[in-house]
PDB file of N, CA and C in Angstrom:
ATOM      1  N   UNK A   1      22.634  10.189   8.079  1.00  0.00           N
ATOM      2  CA  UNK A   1      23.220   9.108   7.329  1.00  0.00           C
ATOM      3  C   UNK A   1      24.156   9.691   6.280  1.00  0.00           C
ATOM      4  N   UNK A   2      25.257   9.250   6.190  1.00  0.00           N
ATOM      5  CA  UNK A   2      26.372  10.337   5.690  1.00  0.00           C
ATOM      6  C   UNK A   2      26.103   9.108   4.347  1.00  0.00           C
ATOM      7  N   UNK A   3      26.644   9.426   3.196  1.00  0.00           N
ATOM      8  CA  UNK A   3      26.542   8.730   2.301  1.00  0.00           C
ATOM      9  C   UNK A   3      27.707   8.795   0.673  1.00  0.00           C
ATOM     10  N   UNK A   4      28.788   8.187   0.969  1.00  0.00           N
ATOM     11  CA  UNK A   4      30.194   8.070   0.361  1.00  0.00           C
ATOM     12  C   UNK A   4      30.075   8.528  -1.048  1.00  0.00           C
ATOM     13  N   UNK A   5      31.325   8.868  -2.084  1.00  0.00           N
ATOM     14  CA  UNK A   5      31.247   8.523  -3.546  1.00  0.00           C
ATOM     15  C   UNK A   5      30.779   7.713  -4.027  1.00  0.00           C
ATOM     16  N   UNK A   6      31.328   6.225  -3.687  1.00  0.00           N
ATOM     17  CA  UNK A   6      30.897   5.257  -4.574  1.00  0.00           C
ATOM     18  C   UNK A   6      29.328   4.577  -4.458  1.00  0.00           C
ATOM     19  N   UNK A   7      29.032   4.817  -3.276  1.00  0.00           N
ATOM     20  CA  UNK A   7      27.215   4.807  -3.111  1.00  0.00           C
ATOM     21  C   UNK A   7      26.565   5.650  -3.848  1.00  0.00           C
ATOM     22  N   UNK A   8      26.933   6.581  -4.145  1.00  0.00           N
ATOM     23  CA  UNK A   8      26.463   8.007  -5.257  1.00  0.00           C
ATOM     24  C   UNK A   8      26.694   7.611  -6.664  1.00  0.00           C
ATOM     25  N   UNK A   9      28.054   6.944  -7.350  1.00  0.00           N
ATOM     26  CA  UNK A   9      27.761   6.395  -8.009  1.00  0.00           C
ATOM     27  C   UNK A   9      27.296   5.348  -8.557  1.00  0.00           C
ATOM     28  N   UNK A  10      27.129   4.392  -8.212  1.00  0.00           N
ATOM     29  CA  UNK A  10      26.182   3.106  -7.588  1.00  0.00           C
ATOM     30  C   UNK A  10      24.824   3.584  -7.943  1.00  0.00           C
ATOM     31  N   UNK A  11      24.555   4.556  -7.289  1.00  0.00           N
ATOM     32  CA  UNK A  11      23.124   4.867  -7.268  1.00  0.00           C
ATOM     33  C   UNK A  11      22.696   5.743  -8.399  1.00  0.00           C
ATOM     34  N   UNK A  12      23.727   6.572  -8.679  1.00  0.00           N
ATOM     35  CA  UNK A  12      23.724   6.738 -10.601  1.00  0.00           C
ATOM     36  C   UNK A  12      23.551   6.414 -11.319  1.00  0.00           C
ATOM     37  N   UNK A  13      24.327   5.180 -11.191  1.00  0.00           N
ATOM     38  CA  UNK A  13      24.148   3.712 -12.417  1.00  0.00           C
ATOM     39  C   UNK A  13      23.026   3.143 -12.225  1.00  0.00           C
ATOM     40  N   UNK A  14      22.746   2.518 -11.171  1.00  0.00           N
ATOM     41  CA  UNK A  14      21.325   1.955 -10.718  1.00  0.00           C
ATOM     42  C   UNK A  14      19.988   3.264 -11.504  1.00  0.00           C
ATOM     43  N   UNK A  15      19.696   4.262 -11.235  1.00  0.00           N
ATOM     44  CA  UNK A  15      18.756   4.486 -11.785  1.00  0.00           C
ATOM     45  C   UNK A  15      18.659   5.056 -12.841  1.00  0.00           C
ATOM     46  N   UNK A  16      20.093   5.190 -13.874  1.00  0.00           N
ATOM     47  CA  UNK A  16      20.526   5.421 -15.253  1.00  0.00           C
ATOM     48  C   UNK A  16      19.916   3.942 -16.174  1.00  0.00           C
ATOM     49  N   UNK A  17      20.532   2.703 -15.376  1.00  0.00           N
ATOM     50  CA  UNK A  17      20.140   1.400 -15.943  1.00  0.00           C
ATOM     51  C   UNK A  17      18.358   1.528 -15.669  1.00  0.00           C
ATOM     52  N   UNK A  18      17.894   1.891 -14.617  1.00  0.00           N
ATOM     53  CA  UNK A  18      16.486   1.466 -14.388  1.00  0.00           C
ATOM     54  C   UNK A  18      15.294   2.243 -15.125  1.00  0.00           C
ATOM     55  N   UNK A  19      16.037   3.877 -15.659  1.00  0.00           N
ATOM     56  CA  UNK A  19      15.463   4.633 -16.936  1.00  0.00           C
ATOM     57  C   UNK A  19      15.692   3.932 -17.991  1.00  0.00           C
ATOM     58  N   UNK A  20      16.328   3.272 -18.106  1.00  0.00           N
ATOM     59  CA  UNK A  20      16.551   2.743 -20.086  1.00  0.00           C
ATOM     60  C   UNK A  20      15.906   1.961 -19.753  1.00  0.00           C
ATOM     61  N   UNK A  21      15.678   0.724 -18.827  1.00  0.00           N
ATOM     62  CA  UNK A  21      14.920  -0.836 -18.543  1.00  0.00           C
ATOM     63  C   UNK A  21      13.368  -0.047 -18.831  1.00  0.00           C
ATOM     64  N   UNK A  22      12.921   1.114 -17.863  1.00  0.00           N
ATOM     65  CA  UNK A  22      11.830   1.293 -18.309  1.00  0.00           C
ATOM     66  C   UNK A  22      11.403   1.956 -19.672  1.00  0.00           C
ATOM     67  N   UNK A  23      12.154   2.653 -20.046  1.00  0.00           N
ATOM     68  CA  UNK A  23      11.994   2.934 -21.690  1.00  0.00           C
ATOM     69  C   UNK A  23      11.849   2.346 -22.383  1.00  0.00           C
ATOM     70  N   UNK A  24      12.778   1.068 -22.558  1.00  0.00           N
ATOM     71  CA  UNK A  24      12.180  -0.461 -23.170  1.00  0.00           C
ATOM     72  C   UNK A  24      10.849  -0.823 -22.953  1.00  0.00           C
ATOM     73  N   UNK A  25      10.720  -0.788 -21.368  1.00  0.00           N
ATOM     74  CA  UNK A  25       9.355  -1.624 -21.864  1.00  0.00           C
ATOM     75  C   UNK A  25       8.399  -0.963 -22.028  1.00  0.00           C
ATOM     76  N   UNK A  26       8.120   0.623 -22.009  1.00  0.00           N
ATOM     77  CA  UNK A  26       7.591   1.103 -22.095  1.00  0.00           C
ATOM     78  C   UNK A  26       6.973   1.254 -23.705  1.00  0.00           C
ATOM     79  N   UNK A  27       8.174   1.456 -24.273  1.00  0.00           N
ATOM     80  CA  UNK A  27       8.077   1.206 -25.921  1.00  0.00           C
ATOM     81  C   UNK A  27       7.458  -0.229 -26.004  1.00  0.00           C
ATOM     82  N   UNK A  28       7.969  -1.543 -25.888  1.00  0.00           N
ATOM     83  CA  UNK A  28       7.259  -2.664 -26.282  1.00  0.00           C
ATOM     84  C   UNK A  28       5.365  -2.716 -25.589  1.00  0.00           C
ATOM     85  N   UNK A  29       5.339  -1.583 -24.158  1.00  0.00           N
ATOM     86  CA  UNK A  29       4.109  -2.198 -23.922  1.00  0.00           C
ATOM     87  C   UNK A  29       3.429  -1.186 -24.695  1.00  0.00           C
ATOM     88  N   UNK A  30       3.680   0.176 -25.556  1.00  0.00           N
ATOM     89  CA  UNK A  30       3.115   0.871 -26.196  1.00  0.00           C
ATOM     90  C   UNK A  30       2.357   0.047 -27.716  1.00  0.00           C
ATOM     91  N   UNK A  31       3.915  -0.490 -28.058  1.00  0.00           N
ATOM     92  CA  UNK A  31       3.304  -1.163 -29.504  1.00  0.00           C
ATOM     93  C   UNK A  31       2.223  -2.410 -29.497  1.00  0.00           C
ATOM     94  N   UNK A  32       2.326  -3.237 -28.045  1.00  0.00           N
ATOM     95  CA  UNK A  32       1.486  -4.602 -28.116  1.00  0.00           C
ATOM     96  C   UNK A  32       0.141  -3.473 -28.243  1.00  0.00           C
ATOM     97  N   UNK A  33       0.099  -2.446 -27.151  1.00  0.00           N
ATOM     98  CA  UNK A  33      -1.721  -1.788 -26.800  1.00  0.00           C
ATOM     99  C   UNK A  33      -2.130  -1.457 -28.285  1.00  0.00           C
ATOM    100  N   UNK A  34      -1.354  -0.440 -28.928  1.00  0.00           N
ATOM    101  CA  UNK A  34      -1.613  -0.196 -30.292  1.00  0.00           C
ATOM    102  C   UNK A  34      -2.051  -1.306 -31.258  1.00  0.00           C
ATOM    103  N   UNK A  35      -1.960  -2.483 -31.079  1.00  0.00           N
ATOM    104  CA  UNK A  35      -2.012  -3.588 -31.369  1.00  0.00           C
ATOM    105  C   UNK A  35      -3.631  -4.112 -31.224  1.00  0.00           C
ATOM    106  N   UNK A  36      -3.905  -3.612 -29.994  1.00  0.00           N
ATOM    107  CA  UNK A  36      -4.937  -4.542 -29.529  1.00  0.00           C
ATOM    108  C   UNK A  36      -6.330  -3.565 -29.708  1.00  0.00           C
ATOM    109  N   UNK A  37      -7.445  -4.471 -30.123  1.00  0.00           N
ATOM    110  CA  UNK A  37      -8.467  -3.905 -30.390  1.00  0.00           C
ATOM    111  C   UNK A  37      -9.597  -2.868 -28.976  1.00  0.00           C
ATOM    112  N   UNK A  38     -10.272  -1.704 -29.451  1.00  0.00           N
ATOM    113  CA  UNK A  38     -10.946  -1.182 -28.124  1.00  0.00           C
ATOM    114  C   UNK A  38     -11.138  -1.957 -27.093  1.00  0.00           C
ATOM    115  N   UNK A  39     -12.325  -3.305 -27.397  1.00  0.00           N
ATOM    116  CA  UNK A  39     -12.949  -3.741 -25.817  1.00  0.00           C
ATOM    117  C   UNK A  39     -11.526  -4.717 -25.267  1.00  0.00           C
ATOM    118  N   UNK A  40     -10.736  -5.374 -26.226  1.00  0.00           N
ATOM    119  CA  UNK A  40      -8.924  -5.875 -25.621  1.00  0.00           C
ATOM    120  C   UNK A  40      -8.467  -4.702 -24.651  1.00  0.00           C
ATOM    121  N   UNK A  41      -8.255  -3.609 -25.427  1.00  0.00           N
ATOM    122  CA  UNK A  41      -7.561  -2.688 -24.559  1.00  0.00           C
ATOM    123  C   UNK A  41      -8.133  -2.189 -23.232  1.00  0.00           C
ATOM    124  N   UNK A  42     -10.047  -1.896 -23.259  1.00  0.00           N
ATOM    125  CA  UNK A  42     -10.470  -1.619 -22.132  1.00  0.00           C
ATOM    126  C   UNK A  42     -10.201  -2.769 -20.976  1.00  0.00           C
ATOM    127  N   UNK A  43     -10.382  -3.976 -21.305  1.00  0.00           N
ATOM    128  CA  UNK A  43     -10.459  -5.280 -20.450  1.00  0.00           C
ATOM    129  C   UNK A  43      -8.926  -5.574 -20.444  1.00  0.00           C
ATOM    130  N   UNK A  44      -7.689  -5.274 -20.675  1.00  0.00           N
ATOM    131  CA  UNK A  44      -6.559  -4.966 -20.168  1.00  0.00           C
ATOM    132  C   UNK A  44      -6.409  -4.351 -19.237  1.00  0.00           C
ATOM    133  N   UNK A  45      -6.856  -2.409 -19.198  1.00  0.00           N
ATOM    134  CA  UNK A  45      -6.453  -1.564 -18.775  1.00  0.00           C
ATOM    135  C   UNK A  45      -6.792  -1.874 -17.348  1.00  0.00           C
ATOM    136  N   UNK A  46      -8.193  -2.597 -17.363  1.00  0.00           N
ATOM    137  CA  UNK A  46      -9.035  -2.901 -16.071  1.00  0.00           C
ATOM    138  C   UNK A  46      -8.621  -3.935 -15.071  1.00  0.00           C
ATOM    139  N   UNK A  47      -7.602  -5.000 -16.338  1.00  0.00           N
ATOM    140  CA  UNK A  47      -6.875  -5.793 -15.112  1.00  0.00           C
ATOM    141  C   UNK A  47      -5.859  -5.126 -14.839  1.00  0.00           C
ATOM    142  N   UNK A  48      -4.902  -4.622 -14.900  1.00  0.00           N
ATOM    143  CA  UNK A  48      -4.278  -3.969 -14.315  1.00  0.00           C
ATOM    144  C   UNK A  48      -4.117  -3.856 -12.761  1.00  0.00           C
ATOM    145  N   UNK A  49      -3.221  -4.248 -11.950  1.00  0.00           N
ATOM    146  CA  UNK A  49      -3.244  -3.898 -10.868  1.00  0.00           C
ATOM    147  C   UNK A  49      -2.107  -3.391 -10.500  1.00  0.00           C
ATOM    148  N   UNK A  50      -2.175  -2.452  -9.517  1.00  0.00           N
ATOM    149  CA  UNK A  50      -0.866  -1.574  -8.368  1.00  0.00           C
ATOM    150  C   UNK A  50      -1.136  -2.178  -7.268  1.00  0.00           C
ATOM    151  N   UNK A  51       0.354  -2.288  -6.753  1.00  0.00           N
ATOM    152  CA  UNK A  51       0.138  -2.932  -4.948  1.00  0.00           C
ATOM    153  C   UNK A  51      -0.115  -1.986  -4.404  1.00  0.00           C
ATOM    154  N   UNK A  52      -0.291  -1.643  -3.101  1.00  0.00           N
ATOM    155  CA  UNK A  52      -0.574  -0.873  -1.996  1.00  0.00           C
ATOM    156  C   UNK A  52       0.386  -0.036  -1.895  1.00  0.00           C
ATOM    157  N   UNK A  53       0.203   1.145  -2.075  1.00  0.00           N
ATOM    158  CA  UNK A  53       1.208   2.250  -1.366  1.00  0.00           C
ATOM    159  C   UNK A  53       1.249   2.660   0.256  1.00  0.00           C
ATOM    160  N   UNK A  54       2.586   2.565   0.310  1.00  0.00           N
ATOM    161  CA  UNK A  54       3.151   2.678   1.893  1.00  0.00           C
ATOM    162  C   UNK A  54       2.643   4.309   1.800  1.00  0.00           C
ATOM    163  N   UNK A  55       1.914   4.670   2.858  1.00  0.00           N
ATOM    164  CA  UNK A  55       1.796   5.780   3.110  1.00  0.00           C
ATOM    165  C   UNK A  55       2.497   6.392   4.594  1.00  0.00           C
ATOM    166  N   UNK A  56       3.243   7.714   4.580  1.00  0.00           N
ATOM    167  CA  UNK A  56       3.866   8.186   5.970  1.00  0.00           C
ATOM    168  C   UNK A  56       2.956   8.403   6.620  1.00  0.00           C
ATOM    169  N   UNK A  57       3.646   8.186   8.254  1.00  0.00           N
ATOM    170  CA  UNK A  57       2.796   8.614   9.312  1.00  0.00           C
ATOM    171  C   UNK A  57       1.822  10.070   9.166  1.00  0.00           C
ATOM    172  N   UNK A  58       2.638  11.156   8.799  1.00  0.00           N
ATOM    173  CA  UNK A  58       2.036  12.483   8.427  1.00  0.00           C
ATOM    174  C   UNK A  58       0.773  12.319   7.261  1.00  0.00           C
ATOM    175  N   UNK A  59       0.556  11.585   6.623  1.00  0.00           N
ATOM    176  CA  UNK A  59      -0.374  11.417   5.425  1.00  0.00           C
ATOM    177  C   UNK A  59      -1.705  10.168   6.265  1.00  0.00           C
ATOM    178  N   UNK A  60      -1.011   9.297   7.181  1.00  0.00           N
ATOM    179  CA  UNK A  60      -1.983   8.439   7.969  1.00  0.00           C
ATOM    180  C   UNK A  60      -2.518   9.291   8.813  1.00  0.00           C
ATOM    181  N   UNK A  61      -1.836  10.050   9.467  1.00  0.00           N
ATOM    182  CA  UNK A  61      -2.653  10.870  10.783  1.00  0.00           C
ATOM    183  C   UNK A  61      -3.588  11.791   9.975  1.00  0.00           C
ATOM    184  N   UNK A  62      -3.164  12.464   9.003  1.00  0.00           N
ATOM    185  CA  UNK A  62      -3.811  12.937   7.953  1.00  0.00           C
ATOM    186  C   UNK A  62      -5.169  12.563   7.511  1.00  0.00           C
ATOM    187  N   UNK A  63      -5.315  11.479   7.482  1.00  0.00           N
ATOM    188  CA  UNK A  63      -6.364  10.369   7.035  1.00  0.00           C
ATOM    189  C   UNK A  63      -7.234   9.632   7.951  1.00  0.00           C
ATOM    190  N   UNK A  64      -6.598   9.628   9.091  1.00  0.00           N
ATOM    191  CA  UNK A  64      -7.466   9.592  10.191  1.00  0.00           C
ATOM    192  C   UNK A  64      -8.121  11.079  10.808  1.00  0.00           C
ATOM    193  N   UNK A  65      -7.921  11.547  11.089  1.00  0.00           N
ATOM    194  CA  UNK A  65      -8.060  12.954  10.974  1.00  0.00           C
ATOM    195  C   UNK A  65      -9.872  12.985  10.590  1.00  0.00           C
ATOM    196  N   UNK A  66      -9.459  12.813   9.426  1.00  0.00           N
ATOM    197  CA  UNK A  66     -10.248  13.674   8.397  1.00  0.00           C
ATOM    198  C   UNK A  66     -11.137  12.181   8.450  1.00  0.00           C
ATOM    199  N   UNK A  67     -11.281  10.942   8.888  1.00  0.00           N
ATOM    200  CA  UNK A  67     -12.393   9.855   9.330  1.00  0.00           C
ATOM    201  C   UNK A  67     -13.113  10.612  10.606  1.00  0.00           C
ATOM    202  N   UNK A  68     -12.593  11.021  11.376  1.00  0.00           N
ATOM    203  CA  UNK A  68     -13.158  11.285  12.326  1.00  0.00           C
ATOM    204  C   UNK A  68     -14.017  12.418  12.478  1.00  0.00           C
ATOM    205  N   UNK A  69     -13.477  13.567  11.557  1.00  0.00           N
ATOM    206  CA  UNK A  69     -14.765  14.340  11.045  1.00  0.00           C
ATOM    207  C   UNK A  69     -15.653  14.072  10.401  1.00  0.00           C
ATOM    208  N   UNK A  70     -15.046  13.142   9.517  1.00  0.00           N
ATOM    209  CA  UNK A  70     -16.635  12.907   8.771  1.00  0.00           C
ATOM    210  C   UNK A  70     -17.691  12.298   9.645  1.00  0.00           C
ATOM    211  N   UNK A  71     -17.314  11.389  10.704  1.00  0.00           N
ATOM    212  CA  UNK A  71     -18.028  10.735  11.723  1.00  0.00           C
ATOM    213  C   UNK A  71     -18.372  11.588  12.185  1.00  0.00           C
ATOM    214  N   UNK A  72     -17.889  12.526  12.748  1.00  0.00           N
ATOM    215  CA  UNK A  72     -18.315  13.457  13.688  1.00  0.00           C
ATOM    216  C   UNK A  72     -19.481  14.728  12.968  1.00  0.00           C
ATOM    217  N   UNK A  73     -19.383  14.438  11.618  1.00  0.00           N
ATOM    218  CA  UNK A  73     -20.279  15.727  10.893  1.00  0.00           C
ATOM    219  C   UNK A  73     -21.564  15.081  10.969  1.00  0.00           C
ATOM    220  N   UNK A  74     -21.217  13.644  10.647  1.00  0.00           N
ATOM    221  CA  UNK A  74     -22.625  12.709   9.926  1.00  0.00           C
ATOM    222  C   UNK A  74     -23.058  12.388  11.449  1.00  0.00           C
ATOM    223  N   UNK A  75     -22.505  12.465  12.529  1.00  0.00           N
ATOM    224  CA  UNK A  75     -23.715  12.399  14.000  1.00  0.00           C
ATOM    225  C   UNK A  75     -24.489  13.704  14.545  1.00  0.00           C
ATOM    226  N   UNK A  76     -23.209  14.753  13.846  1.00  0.00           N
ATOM    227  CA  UNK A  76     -24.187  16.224  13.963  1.00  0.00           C
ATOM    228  C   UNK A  76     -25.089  16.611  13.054  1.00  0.00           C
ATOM    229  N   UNK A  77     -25.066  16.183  12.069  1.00  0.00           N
ATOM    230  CA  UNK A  77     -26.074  16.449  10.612  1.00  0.00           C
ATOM    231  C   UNK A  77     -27.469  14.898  11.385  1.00  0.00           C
ATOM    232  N   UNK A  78     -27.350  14.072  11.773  1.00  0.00           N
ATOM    233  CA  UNK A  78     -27.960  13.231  12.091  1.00  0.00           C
ATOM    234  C   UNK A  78     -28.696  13.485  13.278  1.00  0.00           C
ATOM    235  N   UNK A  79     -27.936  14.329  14.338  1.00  0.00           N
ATOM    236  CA  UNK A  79     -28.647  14.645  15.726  1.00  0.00           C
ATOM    237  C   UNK A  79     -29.062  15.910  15.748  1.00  0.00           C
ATOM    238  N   UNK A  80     -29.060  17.049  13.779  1.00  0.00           N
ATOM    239  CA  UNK A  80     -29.605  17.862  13.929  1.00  0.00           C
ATOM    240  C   UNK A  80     -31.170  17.450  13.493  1.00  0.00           C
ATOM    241  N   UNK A  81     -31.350  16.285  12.133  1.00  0.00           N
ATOM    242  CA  UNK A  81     -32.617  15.532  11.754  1.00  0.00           C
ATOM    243  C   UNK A  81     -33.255  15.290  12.880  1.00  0.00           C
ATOM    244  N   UNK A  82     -32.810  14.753  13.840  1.00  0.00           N
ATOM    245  CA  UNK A  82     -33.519  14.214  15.155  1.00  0.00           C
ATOM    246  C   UNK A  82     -34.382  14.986  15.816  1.00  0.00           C
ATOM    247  N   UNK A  83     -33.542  16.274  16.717  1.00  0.00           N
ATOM    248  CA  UNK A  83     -34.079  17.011  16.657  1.00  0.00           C
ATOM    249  C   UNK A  83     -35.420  18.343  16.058  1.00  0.00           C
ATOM    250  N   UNK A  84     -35.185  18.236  14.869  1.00  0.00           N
ATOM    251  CA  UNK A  84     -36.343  18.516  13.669  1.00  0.00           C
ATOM    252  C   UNK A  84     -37.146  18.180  13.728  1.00  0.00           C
ATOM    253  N   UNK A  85     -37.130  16.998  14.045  1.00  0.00           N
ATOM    254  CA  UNK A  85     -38.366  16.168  13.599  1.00  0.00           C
ATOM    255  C   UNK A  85     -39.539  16.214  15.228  1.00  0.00           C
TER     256      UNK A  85
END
């Protein structure tokens, strides 16, 4: 994907504007917390939510992966009890 000057600067500006937008609010959401008393701030922090992160194929196969060993440890740790007994 070849990608021109003015998309480069575009995309300069775009995340030049989107550092100061978050600096703002970063400052205003600093001063409200400072603001707010311990159990306010804990019962804030806790609502809080993040959406779902898109994860890549390489990080999913990754993650499946590593389900299937654990399955596979916990029937050998399980069919070594069996045996034992």
């Amino acid at each position: 994907m070849r990608v021109d000057s003015v998309q480069m600067r575009a995309l300069a500006r775009w995340r030049k504007d989107r550092a100061s937008a978050v600096s703002r609010v970063d400052a205003d959401q600093r001063s409200a917390l400072d603001a707010l008393e311990p159990d306010q701030l804990s019962a804030t922090l806790r609502d809080a939510r993040y959406g779902k992160r898109r994860l890549g194929p390489g990080t999913l196969t990754i993650l499946w992966a590593l389900r299937i060993y654990v399955a596979l440890m916990a029937a050998l740790v399980l069919h070594q009890l069996i045996i034992a007994l």
